[in-house]
Protein backbone atom coordinates (compact mmCIF):
# COMPACT_ATOMS: atom_id res chain seq x y z
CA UNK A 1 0.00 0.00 0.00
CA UNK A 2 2.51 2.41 1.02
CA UNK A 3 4.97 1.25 -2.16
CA UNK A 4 1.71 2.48 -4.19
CA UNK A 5 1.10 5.25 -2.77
CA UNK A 6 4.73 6.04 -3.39
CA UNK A 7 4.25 5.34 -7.01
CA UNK A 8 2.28 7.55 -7.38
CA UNK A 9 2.78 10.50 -5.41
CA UNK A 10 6.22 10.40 -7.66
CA UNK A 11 4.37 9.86 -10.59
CA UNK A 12 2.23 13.33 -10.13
CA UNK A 13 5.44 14.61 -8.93
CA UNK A 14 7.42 14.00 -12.31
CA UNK A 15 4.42 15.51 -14.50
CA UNK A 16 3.65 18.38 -12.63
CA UNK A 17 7.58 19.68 -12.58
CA UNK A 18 8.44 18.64 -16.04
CA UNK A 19 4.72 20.78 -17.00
CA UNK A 20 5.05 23.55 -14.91
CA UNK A 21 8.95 24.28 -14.82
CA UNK A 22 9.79 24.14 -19.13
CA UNK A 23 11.77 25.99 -20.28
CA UNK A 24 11.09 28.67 -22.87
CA UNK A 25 10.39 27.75 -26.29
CA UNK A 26 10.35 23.92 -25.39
CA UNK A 27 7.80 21.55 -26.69
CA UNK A 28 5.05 20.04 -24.44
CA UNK A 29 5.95 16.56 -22.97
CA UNK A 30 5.12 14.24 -26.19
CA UNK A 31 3.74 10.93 -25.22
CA UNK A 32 7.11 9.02 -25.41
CA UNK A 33 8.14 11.38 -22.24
CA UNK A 34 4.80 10.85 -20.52
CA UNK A 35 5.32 6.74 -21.24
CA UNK A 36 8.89 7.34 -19.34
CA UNK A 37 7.41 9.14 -16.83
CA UNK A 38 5.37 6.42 -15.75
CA UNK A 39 7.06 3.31 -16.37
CA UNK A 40 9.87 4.94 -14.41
CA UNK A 41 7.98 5.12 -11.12
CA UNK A 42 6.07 2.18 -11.56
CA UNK A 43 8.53 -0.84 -10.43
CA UNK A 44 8.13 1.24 -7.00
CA UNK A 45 5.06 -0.31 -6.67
CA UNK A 46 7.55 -3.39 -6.14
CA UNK A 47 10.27 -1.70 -3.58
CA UNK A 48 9.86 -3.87 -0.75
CA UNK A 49 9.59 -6.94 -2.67
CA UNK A 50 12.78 -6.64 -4.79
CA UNK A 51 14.49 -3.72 -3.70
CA UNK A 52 17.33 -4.66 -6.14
CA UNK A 53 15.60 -4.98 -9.38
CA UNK A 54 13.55 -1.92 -8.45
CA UNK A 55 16.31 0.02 -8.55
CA UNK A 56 18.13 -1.26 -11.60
CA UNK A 57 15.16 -1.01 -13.90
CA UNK A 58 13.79 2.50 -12.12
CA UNK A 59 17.74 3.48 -13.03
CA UNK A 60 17.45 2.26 -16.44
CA UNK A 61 14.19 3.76 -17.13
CA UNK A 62 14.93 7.16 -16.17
CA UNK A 63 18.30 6.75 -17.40
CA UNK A 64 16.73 6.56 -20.98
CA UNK A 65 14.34 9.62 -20.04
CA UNK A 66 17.66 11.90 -19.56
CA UNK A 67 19.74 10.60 -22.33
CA UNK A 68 16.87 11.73 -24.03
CA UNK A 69 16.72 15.23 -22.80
CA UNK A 70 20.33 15.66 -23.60
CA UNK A 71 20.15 15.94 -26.90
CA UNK A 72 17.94 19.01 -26.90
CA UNK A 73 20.60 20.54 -24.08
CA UNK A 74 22.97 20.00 -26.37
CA UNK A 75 22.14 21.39 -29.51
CA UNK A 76 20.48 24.10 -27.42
CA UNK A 77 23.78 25.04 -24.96
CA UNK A 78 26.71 22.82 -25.90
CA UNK A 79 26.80 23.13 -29.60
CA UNK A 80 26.35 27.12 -30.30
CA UNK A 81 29.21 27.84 -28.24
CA UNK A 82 31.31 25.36 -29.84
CA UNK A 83 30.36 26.32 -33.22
CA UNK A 84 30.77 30.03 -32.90
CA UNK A 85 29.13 32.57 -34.17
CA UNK A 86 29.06 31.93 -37.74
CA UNK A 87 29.12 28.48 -37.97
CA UNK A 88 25.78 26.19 -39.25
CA UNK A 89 23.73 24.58 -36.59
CA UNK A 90 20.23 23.45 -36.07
CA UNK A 91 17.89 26.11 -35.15
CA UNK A 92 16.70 24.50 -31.95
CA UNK A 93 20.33 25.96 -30.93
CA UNK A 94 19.34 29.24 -31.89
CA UNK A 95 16.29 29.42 -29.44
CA UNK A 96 16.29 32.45 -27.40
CA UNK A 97 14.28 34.45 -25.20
CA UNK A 98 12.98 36.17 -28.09
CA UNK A 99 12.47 33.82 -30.64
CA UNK A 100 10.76 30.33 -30.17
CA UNK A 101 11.92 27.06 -32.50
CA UNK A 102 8.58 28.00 -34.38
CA UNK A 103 9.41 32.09 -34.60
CA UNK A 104 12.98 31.00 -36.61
CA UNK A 105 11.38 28.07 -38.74
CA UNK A 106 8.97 30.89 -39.96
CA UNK A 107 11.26 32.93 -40.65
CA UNK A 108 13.64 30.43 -42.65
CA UNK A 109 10.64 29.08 -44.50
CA UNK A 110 9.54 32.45 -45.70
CA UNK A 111 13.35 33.65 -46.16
CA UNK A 112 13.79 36.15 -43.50
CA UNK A 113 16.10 34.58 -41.73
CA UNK A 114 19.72 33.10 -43.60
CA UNK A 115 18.83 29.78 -43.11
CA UNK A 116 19.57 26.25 -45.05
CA UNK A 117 17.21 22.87 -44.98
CA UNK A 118 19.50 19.77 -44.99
CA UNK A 119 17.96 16.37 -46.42
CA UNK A 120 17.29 15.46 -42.95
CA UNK A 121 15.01 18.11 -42.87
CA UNK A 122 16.55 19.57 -40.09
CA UNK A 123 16.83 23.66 -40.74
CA UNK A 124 20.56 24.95 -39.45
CA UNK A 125 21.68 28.46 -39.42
CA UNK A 126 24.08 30.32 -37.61
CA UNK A 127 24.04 33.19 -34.29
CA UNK A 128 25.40 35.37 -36.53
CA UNK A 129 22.56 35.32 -39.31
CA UNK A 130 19.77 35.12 -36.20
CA UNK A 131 21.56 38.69 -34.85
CA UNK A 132 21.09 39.93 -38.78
CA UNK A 133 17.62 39.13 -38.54
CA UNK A 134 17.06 40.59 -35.18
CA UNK A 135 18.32 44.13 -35.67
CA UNK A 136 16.28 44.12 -39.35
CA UNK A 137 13.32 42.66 -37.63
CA UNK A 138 13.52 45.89 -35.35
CA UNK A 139 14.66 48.27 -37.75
CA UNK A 140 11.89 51.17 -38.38
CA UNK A 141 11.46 51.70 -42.65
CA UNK A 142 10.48 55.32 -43.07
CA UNK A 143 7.29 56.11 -45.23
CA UNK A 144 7.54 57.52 -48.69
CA UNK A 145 6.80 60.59 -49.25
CA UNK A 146 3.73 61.59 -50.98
CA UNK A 147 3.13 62.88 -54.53
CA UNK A 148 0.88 65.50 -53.40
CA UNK A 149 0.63 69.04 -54.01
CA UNK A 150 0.52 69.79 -50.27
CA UNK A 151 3.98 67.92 -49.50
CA UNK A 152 6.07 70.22 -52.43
């Protein structure tokens, strides 16, 4: 009873923190994290039973569930800084606090932003073109002037 209870409690746990605390310009938990989430908390229904084989497959489980998350922590911390500032990399590396994964896709797709689309399908750009299309995304275009009699 109290292994269930357990279970659970650390099941709720897991969801609510990995729902409430993403960070910006994330994706929502897919179902492959929500199937993780889960089957990594259920073998505690087992913990007094088989302590040992709890532990190894809870271990494994979430193991899988971080390897996982690296990935995105890479291409989003690890690989911009080793690229530099001109060099290609996907634009989930390019996510800021001003532009979501979406906000540069959109902008790539509609040729805003200097952007390439590998035969992975995978976009890539570089920090330097994002910075290019931040300061003309900002930039102010005067108005023409008027061909009317009042304005000569």
């Amino acid at each position: 009873m109290i292994d269930t209870a357990l279970a659970v409690l650390l099941t709720m746990a897991c969801y609510a923190s990995a729902t409430q605390f993403s960070a910006p310009g994330r994706p929502p938990l897919d179902a492959l994290a929500l199937l993780l989430i889960g089957l990594g908390n259920l073998p505690l229904v087992w913990r007094s039973r088989a302590p040992v084989s709890v532990l190894a497959v809870t271990w494994l489980i979430w193991s899988v569930y971080l390897l996982l998350a690296m990935e995105d922590n890479l291409n989003r911390f690890i690989v911009p800084n080793l690229a530099g500032p001109a060099r290609l990399v996907p634009l989930a590396a390019l996510v800021d606090e001003e532009f979501s994964i979406h906000a540069l896709r959109q902008a790539a797709q509609r040729g805003r932003l200097n952007a390439i689309q590998g035969a992975d399908g995978v976009w890539r750009s570089s920090r330097k073109s994002v910075d290019a299309y931040r300061a003309s995304k900002h930039k102010q275009t005067k108005p023409a002037k008027a061909n009317s009699p009042l304005s000569q």
